[in-house]
Protein backbone atom coordinates (compact mmCIF):
# COMPACT_ATOMS: atom_id res chain seq x y z
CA UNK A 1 116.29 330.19 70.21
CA UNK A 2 114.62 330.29 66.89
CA UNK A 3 118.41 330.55 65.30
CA UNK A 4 119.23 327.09 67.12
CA UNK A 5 115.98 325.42 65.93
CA UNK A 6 116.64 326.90 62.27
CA UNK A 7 119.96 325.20 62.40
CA UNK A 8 118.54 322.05 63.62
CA UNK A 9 116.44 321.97 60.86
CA UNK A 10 119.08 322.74 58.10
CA UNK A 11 121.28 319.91 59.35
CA UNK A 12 118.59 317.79 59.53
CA UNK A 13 117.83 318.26 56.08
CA UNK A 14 121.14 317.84 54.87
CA UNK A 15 121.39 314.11 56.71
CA UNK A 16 118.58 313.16 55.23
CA UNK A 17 119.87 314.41 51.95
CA UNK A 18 123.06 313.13 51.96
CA UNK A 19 122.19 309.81 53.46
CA UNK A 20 119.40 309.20 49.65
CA UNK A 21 122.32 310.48 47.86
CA UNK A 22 124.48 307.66 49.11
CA UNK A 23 121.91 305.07 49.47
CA UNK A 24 120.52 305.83 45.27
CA UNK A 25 124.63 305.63 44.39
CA UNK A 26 124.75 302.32 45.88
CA UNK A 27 121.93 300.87 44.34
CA UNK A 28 122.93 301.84 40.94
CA UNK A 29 126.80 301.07 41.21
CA UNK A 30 126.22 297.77 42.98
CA UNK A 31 125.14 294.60 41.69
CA UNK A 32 123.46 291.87 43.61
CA UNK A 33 126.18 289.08 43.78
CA UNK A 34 125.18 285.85 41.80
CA UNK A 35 125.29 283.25 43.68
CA UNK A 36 126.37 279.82 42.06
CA UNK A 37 123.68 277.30 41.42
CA UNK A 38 124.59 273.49 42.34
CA UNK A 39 124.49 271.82 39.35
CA UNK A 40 121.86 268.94 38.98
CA UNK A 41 123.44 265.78 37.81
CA UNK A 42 120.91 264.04 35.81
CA UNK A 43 120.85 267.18 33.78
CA UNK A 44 120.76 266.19 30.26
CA UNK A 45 119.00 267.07 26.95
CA UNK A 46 116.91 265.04 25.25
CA UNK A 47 120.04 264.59 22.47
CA UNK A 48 121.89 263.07 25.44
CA UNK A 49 119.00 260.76 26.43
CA UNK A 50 118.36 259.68 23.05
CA UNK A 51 122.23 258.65 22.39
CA UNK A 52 122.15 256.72 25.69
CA UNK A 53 118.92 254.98 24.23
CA UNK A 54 120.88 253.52 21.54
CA UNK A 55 124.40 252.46 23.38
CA UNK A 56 121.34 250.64 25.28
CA UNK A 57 119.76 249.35 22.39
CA UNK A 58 123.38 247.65 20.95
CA UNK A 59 123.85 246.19 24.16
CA UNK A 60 120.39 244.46 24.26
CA UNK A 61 121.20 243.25 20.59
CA UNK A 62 124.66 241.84 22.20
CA UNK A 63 123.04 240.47 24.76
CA UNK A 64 120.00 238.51 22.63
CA UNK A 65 122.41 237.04 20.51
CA UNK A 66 124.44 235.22 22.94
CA UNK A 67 121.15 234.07 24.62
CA UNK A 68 120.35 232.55 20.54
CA UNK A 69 123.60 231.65 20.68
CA UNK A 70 124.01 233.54 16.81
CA UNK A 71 127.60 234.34 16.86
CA UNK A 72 126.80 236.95 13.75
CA UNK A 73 124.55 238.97 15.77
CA UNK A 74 126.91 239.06 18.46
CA UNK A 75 129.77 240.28 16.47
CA UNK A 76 127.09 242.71 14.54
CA UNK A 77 126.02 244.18 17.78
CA UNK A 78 129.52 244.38 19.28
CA UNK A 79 130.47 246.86 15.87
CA UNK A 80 127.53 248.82 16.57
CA UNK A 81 127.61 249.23 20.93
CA UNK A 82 131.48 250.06 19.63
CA UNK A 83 129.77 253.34 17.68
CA UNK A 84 127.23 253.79 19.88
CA UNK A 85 129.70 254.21 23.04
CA UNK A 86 131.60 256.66 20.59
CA UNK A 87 128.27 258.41 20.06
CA UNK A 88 126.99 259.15 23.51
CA UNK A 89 126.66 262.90 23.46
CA UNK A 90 128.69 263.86 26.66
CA UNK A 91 128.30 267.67 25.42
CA UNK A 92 124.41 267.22 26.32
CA UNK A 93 125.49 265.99 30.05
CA UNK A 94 125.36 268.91 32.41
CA UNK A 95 126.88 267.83 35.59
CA UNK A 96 130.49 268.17 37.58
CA UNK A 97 133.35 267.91 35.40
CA UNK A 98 134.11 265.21 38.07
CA UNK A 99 131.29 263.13 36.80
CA UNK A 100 131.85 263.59 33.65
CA UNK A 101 135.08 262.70 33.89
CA UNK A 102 133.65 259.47 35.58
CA UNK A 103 131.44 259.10 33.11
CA UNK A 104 133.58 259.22 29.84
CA UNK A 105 136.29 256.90 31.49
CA UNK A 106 133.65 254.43 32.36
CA UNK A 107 132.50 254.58 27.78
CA UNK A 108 136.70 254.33 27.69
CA UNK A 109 136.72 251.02 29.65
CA UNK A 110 133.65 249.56 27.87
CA UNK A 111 135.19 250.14 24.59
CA UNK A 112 138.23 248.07 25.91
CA UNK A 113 136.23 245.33 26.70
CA UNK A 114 134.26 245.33 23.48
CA UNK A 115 137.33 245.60 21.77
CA UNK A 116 138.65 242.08 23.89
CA UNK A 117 135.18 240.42 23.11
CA UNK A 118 135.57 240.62 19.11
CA UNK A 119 138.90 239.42 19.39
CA UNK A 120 138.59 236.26 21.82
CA UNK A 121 137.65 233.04 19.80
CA UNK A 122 135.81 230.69 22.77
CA UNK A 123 132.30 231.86 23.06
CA UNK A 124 133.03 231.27 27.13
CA UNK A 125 135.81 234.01 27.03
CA UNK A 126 133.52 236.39 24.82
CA UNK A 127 130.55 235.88 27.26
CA UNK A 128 133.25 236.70 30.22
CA UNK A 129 134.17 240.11 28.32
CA UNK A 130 130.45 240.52 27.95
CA UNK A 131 129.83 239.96 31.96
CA UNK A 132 132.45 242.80 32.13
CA UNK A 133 130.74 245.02 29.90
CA UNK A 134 127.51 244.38 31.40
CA UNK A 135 129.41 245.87 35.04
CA UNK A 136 131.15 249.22 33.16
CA UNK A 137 127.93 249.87 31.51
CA UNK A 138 125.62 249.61 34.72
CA UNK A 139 127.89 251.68 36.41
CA UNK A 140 128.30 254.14 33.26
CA UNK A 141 123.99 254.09 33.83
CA UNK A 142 124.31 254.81 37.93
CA UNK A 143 126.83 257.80 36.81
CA UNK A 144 124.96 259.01 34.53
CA UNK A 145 121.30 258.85 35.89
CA UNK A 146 119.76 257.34 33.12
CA UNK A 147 116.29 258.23 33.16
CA UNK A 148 115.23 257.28 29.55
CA UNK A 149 113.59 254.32 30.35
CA UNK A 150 113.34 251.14 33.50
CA UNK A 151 117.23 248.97 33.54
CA UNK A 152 117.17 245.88 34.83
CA UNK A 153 119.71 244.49 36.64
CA UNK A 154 119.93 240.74 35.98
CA UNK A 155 121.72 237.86 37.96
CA UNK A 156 123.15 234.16 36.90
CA UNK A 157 124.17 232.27 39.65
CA UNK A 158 125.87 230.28 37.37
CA UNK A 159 127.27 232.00 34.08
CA UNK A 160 130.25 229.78 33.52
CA UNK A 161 131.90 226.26 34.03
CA UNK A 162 133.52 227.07 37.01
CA UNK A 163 130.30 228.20 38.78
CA UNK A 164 131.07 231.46 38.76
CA UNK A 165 128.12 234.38 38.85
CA UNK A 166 127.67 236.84 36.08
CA UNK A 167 125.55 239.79 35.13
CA UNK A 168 123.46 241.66 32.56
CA UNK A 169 121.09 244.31 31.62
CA UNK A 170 117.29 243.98 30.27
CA UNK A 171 114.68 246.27 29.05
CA UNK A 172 112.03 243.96 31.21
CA UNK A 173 112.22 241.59 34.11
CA UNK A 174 111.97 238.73 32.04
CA UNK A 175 114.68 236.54 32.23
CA UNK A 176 116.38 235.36 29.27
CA UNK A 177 119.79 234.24 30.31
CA UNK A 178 122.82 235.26 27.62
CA UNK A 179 125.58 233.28 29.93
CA UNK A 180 122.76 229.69 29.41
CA UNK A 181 121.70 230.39 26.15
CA UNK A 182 120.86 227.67 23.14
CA UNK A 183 124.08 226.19 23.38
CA UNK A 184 124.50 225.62 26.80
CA UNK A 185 128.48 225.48 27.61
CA UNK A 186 128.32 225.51 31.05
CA UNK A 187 128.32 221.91 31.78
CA UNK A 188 125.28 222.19 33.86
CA UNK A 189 121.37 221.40 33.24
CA UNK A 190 120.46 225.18 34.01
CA UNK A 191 118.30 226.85 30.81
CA UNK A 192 118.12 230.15 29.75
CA UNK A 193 115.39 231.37 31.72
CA UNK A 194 117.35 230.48 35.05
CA UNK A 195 117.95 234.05 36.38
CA UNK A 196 116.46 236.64 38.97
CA UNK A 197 116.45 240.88 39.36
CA UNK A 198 119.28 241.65 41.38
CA UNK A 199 118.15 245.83 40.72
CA UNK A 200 115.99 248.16 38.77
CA UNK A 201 116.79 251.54 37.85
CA UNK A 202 114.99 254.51 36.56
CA UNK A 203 116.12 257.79 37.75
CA UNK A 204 113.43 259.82 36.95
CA UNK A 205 111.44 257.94 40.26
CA UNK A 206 112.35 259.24 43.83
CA UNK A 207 115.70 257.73 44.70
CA UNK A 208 116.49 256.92 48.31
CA UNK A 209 119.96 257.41 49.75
């Protein structure tokens, strides 16, 4: 009887032996496996941010000079949203090679239509290019998720002489109309401040889906 119990014990003791052996090897030898970590969109550096800033910054110079109707400053500020586009510091963008993809196609397309506003001679058809701009860059923004500063979103009911609607971006929600600007060639009585928000955007706020 006291043989059995001995033997009980000794096997006992070797389970529980073995079984730390085993357990020790597998913590040592094994690795927890890394999981992958979404990637955050708006993840950018301040580099990136700051590059934006002045592709913003060019545009707003475009924009105020067809709203003083000072053909210089537009073509100055066309040159220099040209190098600024070229600038934007897509290695500081941290996203899905999807949206960057997006993103750098979108700068592409704007430089195309830059590239179409220097070289049209009717301030109508530069202000046209410029409406078209105005759409690749506020969807280059939405890509993106700017979060530098407040975009606004501006409307004209009625940008050219066909009545057609146009768009652009501010800094504020004041309105100060490019499409109506000192030399109004619209053939209507509208003046430059005739406008209205059609959206804000700052990504760095809450935003809903």
């Amino acid at each position: 009887m006291k043989k059995a119990l001995l033997l009980i014990c000794v096997l006992a003791l070797a389970l529980g032996i073995t079984y730390l052996a085993l357990h020790k090897s597998n913590a040592d030898g094994e690795k927890p496996e890394d999981k992958d970590v979404p990637l955050a969109i708006n993840s950018k550096t301040s580099a990136f941010n700051r590059s934006f800033s002045s592709v913003l910054n060019s545009y707003y110079d475009l924009s105020d000079g067809f709203a003083e109707s000072d053909t210089s400053l537009v073509t100055k500020s066309a040159v220099q949203l040209s190098i600024s586009i070229d600038s934007i510091r897509f290695d500081q963008f941290k996203a899905d090679s999807s949206v960057i993809l997006t993103a750098m196609n979108l700068a592409q397309s704007i430089q195309g239509e830059i590239k179409g506003l220097t070289g049209e001679k009717k301030t109508d058809q530069k202000k046209r290019e410029f409406n078209m701009i105005t759409d690749q860059l506020y969807s280059l923004i939405r890509t993106v998720r700017y979060d530098g500063a407040v975009v606004f979103h501006m409307r004209c009911s009625n940008a050219f002489s066909d009545s057609s609607e146009a768009y652009w971006l501010s800094p504020t929600n004041q309105v100060v109309n490019p499409y109506l600007g000192k030399n109004n060639q619209t053939g209507t009585n509208k003046m430059s401040d005739d406008g209205e928000v059609s959206d804000s955007i700052h990504f760095s706020a809450p935003v809903s889906e």
